[in-house]
C-alpha atoms as a PDB file:
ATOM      1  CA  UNK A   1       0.000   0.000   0.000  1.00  0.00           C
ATOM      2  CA  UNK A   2       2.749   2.401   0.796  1.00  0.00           C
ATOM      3  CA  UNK A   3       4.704   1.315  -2.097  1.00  0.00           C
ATOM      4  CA  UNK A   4       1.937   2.452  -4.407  1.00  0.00           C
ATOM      5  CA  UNK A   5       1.397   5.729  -2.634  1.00  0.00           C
ATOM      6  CA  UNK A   6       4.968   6.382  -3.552  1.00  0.00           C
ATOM      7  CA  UNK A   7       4.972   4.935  -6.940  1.00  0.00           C
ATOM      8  CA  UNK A   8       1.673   7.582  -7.402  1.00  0.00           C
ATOM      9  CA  UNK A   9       3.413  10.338  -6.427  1.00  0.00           C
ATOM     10  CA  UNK A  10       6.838   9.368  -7.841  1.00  0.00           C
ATOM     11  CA  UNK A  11       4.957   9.317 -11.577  1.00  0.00           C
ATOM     12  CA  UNK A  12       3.023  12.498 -10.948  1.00  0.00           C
ATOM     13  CA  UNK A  13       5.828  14.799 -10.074  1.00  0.00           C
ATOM     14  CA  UNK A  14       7.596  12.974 -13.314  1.00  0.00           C
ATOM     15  CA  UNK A  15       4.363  14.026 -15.661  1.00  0.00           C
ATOM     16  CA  UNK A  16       4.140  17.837 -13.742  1.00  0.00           C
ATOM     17  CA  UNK A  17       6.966  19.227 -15.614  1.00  0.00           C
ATOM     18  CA  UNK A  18       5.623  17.794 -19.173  1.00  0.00           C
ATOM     19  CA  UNK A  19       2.204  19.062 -18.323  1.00  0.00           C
ATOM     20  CA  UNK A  20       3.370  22.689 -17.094  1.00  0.00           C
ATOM     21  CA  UNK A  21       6.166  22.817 -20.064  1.00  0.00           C
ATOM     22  CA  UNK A  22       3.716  23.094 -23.296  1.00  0.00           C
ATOM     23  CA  UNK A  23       1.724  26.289 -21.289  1.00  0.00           C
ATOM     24  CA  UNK A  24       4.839  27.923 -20.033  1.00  0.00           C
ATOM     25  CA  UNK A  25       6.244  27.986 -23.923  1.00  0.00           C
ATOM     26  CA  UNK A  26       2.905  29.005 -25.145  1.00  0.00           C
ATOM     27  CA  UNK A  27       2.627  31.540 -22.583  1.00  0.00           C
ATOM     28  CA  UNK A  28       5.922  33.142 -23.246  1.00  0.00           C
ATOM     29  CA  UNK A  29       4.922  33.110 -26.953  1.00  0.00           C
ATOM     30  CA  UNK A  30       2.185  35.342 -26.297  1.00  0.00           C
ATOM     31  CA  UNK A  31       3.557  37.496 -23.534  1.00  0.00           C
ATOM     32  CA  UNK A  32       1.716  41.056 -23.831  1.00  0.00           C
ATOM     33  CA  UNK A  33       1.451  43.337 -21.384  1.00  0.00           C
ATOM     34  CA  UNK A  34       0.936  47.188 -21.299  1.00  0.00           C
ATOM     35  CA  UNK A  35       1.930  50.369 -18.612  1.00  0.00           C
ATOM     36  CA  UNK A  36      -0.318  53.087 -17.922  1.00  0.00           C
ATOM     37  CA  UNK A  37       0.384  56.087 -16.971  1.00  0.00           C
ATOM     38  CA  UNK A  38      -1.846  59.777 -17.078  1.00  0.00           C
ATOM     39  CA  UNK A  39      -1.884  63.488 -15.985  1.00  0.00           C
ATOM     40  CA  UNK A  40      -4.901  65.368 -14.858  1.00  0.00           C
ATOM     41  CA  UNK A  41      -5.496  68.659 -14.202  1.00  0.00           C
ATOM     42  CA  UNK A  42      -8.600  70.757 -13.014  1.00  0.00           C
ATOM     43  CA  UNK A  43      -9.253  74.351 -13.027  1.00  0.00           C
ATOM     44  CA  UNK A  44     -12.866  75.762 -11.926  1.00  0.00           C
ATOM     45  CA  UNK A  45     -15.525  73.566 -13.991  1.00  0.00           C
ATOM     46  CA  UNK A  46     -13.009  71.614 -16.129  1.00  0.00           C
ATOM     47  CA  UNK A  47     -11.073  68.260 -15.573  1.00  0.00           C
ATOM     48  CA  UNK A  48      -8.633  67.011 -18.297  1.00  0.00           C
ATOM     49  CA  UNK A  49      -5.502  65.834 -18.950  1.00  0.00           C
ATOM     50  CA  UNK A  50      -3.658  62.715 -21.017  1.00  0.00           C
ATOM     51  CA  UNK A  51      -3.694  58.928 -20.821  1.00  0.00           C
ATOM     52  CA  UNK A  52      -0.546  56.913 -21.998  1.00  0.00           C
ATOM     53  CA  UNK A  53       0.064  53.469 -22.588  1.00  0.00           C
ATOM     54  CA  UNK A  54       3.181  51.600 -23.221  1.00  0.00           C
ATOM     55  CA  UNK A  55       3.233  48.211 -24.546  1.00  0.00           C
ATOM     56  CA  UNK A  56       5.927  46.718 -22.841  1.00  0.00           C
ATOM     57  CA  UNK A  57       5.531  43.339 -23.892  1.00  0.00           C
ATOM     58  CA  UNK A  58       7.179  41.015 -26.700  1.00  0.00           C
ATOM     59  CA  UNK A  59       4.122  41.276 -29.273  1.00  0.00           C
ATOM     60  CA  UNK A  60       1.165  43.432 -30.753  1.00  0.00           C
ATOM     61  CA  UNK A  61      -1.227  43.969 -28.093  1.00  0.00           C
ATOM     62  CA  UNK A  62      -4.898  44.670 -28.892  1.00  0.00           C
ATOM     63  CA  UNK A  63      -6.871  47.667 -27.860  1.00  0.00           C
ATOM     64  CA  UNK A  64     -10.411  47.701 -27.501  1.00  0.00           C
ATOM     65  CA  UNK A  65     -11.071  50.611 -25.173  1.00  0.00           C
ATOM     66  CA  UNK A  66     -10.002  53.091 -22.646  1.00  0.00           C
ATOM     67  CA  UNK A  67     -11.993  54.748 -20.408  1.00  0.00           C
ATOM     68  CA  UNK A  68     -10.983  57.654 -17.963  1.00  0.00           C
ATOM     69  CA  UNK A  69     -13.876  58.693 -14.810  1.00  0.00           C
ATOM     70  CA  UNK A  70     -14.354  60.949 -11.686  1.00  0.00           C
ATOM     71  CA  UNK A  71     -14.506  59.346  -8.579  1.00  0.00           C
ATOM     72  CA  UNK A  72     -14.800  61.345  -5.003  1.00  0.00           C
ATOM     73  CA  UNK A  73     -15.024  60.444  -1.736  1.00  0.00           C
ATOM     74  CA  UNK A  74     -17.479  62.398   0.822  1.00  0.00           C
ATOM     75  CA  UNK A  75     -17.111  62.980   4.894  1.00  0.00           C
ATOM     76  CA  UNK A  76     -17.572  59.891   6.854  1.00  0.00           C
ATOM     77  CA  UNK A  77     -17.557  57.464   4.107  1.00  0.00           C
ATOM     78  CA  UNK A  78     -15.009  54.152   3.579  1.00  0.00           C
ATOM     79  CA  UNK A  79     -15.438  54.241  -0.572  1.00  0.00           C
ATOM     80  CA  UNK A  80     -15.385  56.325  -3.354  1.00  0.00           C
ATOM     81  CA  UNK A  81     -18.365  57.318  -5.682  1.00  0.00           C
ATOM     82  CA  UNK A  82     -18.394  57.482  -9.234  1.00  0.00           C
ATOM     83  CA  UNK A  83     -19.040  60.579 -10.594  1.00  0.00           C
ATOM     84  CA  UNK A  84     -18.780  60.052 -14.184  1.00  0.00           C
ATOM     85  CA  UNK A  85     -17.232  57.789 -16.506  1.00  0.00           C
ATOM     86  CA  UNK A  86     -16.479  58.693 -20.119  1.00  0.00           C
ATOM     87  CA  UNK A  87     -15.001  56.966 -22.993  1.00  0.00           C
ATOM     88  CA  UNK A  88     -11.823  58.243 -24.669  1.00  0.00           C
ATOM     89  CA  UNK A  89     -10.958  55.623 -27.043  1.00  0.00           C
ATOM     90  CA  UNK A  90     -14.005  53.280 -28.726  1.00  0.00           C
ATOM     91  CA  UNK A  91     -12.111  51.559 -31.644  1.00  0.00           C
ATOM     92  CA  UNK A  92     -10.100  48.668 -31.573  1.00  0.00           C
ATOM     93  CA  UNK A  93      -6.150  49.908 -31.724  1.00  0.00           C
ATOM     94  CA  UNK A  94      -3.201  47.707 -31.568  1.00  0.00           C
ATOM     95  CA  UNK A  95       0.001  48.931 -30.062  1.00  0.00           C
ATOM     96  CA  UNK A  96       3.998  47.747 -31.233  1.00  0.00           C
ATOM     97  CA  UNK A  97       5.973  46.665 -29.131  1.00  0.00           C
ATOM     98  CA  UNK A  98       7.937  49.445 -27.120  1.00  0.00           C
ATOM     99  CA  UNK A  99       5.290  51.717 -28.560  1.00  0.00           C
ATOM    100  CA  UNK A 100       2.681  54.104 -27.287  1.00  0.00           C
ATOM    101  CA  UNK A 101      -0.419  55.312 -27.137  1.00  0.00           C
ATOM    102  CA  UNK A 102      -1.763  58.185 -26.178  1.00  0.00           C
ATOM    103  CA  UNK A 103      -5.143  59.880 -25.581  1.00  0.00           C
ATOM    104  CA  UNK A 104      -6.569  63.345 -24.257  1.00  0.00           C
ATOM    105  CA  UNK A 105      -9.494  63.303 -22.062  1.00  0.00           C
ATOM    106  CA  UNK A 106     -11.655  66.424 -21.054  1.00  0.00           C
ATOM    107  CA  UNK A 107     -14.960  67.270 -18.711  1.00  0.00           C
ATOM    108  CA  UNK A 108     -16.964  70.327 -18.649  1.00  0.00           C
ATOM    109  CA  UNK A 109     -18.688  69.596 -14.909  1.00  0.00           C
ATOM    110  CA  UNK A 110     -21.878  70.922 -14.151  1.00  0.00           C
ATOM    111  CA  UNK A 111     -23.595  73.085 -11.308  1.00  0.00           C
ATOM    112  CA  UNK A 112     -24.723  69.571  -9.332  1.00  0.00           C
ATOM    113  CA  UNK A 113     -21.121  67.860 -10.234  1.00  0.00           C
ATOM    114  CA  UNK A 114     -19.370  70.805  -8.913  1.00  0.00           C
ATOM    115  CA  UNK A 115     -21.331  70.784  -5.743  1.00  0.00           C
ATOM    116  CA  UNK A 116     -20.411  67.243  -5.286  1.00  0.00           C
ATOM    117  CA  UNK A 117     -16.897  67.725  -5.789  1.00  0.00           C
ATOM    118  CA  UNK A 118     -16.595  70.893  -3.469  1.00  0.00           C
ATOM    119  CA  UNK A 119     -18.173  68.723  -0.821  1.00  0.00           C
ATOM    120  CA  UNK A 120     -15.896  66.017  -1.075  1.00  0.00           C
ATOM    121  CA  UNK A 121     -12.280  65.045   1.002  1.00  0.00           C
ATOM    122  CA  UNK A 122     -10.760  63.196  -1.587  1.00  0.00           C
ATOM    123  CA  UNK A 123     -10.984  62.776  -5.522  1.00  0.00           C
ATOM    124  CA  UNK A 124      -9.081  61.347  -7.878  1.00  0.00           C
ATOM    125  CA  UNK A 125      -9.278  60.427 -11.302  1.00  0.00           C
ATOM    126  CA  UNK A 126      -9.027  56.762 -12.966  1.00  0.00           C
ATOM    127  CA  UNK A 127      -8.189  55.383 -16.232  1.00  0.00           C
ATOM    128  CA  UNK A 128      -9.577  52.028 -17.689  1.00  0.00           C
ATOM    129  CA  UNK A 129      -7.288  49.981 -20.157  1.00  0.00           C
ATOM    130  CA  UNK A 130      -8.517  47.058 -21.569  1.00  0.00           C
ATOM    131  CA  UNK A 131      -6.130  44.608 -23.904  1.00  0.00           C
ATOM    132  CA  UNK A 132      -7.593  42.245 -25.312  1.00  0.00           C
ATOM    133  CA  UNK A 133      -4.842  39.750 -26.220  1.00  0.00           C
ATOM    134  CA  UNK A 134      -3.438  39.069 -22.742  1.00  0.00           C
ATOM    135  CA  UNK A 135      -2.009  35.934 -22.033  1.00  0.00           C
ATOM    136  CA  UNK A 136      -4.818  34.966 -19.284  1.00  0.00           C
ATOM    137  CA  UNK A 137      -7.819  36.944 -21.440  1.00  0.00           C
ATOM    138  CA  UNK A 138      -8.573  40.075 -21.784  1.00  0.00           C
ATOM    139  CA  UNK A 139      -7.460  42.042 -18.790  1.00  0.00           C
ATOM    140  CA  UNK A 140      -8.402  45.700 -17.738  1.00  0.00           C
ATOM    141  CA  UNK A 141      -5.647  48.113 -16.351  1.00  0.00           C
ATOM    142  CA  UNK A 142      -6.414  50.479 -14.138  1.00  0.00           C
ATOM    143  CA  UNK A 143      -4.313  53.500 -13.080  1.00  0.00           C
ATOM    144  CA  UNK A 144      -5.120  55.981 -10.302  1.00  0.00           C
ATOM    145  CA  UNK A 145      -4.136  60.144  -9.888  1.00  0.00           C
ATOM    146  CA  UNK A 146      -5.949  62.568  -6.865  1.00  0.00           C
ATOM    147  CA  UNK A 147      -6.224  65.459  -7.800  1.00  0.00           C
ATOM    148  CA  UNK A 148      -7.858  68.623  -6.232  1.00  0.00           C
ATOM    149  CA  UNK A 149     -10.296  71.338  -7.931  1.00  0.00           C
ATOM    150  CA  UNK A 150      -8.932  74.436  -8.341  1.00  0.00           C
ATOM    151  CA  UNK A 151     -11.760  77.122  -7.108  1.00  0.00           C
ATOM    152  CA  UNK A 152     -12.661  79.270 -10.305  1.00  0.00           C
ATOM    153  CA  UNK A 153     -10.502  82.636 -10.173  1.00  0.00           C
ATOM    154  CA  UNK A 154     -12.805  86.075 -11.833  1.00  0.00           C
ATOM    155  CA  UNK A 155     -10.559  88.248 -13.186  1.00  0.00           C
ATOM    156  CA  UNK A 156      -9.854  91.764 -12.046  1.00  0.00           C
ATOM    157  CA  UNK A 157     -12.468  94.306 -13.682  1.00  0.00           C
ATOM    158  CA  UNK A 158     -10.822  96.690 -16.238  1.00  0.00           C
ATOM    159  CA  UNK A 159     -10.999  99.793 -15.026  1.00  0.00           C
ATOM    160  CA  UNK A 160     -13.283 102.566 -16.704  1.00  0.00           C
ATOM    161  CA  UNK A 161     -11.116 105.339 -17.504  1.00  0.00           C
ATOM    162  CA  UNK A 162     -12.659 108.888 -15.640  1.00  0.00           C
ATOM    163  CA  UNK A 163     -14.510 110.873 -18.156  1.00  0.00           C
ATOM    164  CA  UNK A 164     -12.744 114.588 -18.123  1.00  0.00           C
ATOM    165  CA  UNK A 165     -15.180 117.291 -17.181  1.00  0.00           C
ATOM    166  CA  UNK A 166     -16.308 120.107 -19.557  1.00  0.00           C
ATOM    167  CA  UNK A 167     -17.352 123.209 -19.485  1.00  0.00           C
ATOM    168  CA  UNK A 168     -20.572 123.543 -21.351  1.00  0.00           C
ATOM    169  CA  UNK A 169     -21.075 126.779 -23.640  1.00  0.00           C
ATOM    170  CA  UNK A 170     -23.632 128.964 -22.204  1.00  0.00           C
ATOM    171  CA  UNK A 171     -26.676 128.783 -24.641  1.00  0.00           C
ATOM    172  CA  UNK A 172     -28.032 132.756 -25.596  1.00  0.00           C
ATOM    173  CA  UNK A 173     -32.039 132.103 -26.244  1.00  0.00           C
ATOM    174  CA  UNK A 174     -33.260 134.328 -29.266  1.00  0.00           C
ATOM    175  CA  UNK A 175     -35.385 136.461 -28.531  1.00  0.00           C
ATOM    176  CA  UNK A 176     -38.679 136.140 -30.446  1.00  0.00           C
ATOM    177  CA  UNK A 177     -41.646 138.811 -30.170  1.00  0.00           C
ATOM    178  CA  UNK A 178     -44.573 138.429 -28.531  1.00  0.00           C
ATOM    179  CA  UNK A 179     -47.028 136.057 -29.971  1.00  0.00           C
ATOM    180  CA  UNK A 180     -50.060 138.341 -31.673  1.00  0.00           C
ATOM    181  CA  UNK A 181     -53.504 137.381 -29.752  1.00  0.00           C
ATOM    182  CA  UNK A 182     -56.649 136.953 -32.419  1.00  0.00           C
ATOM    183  CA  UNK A 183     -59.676 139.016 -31.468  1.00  0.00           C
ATOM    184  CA  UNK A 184     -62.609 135.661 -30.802  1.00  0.00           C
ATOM    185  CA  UNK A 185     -63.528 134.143 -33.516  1.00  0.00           C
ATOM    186  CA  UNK A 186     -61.176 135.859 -35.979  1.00  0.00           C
ATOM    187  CA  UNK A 187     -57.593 134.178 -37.397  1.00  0.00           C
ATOM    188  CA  UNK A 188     -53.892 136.007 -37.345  1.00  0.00           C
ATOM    189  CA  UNK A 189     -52.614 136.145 -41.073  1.00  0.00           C
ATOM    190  CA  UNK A 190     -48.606 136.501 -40.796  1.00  0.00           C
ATOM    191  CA  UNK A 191     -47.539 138.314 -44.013  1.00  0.00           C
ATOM    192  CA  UNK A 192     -44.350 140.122 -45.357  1.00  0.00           C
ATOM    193  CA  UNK A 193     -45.042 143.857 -45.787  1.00  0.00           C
ATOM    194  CA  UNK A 194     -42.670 144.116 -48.993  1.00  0.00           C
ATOM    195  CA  UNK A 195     -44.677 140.726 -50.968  1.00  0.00           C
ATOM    196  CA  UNK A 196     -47.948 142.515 -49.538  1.00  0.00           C
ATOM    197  CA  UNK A 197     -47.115 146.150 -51.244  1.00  0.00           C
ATOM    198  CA  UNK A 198     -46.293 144.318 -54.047  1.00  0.00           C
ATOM    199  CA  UNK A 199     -49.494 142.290 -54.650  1.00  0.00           C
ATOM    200  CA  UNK A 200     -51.303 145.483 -53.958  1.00  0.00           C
ATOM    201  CA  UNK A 201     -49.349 146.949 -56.582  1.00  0.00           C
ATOM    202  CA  UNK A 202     -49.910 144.279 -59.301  1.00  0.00           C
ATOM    203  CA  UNK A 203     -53.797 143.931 -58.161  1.00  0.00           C
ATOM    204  CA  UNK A 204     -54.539 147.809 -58.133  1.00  0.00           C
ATOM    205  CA  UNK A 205     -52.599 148.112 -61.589  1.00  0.00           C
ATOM    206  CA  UNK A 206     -55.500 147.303 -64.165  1.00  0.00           C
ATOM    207  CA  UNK A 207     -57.578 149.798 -62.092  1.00  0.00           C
ATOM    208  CA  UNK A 208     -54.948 152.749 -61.947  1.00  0.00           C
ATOM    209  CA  UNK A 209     -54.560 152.422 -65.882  1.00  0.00           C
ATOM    210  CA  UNK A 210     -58.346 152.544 -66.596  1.00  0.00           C
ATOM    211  CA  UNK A 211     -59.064 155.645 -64.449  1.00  0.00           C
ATOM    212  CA  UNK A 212     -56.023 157.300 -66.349  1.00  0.00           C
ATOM    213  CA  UNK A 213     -57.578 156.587 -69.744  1.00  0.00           C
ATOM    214  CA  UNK A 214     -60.960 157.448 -68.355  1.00  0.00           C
ATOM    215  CA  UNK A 215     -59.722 160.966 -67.613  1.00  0.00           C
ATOM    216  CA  UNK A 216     -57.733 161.344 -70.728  1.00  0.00           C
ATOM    217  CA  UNK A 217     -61.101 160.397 -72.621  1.00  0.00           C
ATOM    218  CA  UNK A 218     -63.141 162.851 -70.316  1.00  0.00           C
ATOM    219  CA  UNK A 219     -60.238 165.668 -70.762  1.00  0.00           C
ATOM    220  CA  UNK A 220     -60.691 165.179 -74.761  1.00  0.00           C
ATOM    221  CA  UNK A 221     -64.288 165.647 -75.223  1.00  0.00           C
ATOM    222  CA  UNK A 222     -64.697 168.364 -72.732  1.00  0.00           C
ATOM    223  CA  UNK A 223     -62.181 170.526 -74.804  1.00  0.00           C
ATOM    224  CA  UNK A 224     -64.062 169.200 -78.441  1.00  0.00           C
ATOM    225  CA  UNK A 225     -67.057 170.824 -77.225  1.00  0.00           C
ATOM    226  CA  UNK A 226     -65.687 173.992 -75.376  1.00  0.00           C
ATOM    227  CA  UNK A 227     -65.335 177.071 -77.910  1.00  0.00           C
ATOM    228  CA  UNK A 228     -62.031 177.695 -78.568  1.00  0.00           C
ATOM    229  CA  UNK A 229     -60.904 181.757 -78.245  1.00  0.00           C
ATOM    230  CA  UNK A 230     -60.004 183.416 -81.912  1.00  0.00           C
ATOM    231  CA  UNK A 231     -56.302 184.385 -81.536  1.00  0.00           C
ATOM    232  CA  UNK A 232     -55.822 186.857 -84.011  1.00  0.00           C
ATOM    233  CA  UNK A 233     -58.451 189.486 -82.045  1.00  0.00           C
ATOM    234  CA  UNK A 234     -56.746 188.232 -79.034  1.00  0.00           C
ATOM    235  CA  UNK A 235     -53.171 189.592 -80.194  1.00  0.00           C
ATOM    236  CA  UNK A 236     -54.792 193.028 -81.782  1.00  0.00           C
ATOM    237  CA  UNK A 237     -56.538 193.765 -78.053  1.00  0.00           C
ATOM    238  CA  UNK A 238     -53.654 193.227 -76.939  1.00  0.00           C
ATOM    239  CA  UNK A 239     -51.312 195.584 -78.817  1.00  0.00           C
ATOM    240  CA  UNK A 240     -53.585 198.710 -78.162  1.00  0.00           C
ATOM    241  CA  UNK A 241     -53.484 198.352 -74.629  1.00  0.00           C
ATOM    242  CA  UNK A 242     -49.805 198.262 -75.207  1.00  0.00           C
ATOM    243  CA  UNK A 243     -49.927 201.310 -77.413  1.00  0.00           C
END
C-alpha cells in the first residue's frame, strides 16, 4: 500500500513538468502586457488631462477601449463614488511593441457635479485599459491620480477710464416777439409787408390804368365841345393896350 502511494506520487511529479512545459512555452509566446500612466489637471468647472500606454511586452497587443472617470469620496464614508465615466478611445487599436499610445481626455462639470466635488475630502481620477490579447484573457488596467479642484478665479475688472469734465457753452435764447392774440372768432394772417405792397401793386394796376384813360377820354371831349378863343383878335386887343 505504501509502495503504491509512492509509486503515485513518484509518476506524478515525473508528468508535472511535461504538463506545465507546453503552457509555459505558449505563454511566453504570447507574452503582452501594457503600462499606464496619465496626468490630470482641473481648473474651476473643467477636468482634463492625457492617458498613456506603453506596450511593454514582446508582441502586438490589442486595444479595444479606454476609459478615464471621476470618482470622489465624501465625509464619513469608507469608498469612493463614481461621478462620471467617459469613454476616450471606442475603436479597436493595436500597439507595437515598445510603442505608445496616447489619448486626451476632457470634462466640462456641471452646477450639481461641482457641488459634489466641493463637498468632497478626496478625488481622484481613474483610467480604464482594456487589452484584449493578454495571455490569461482580456485584462483591464487600471491606473489611479488625486487630484484637487482648483476654485474658479474672476478676473480683475478693467478699469473705466474717468470721463474729463467740460465746461458747457452757455446757450443765448433768441429772442422772439410776442405772440399776436386773435380778437374771438377771428384768425392772425402773418404776411411780409414788402410781398404785400407788391401784390397790392400788381392787383390795383388794371384799375390805376383805366381811371387814367378814363380821364384822358373825359379831358378830350370836354375841350371838343368847349369854344375855342379866336387868336388873331386876341393879339390886336392886346397891342392897343400896349400902345
Amino acid at each position: 500500500m505504501v509502495q503504491d502511494q509512492i509509486l503515485n506520487r513518484a509518476v506524478f511529479w515525473l508528468i508535472l513538468p511535461l504538463l506545465i512545459f507546453p503552457v509555459a512555452v505558449e505563454a511566453k509566446k504570447e507574452v503582452t502586457s501594457l503600462e499606464v500612466s496619465k496626468t490630470v489637471a482641473a481648473v474651476c468647472r473643467e477636468v482634463n488631462g492625457t492617458i498613456t500606454v506603453t506596450n511593454t511586452g514582446e508582441h502586438t497587443g490589442i486595444i479595444t477601449e479606454i476609459q478615464d472617470a471621476i470618482e470622489y469620496k465624501l465625509p464619513k464614508e469608507n469608498f469612493f463614488r463614481e461621478l462620471r465615466r467617459i469613454t476616450v478611445l471606442g475603436e479597436t487599436t493595436e500597439i507595437p511593441p515598445d510603442a505608445e499610445l496616447t489619448r486626451e481626455y476632457r470634462y466640462e462639470l456641471s452646477d450639481e457635479e461641482l457641488e459634489s466635488l466641493k463637498q468632497a475630502v478626496a478625488t481622484r481620477n481613474v483610467a480604464y485599459v482594456t487589452l484584449q490579447n493578454h495571455p490569461r484573457g482580456e485584462k483591464t488596467y487600471l491606473y489611479r491620480i488625486s487630484f484637487s479642484l482648483d476654485p474658479c478665479t474672476t478676473p480683475p475688472p478693467t478699469p473705466t477710464p474717468t470721463p474729463t469734465p467740460t465746461t458747457p457753452t452757455p446757450t443765448i435764447p433768441t429772442p422772439s416777439p410776442p405772440p399776436r392774440t386773435a380778437p374771438q372768432g377771428g384768425v392772425i394772417f402773418t404776411v411780409n409787408k414788402p410781398v404785400l405792397i407788391f401784390n397790392l401793386t400788381v392787383q390795383m394796376l388794371p384799375f390805376i390804368v383805366a381811371a387814367v384813360l378814363v380821364t384822358s377820354i373825359a379831358e378830350l371831349a370836354l375841350r371838343k365841345h368847349m369854344p375855342q378863343p379866336d387868336t388873331r383878335s386876341s393879339l390886336l386887343k392886346r397891342k392897343k393896350e400896349i400902345e
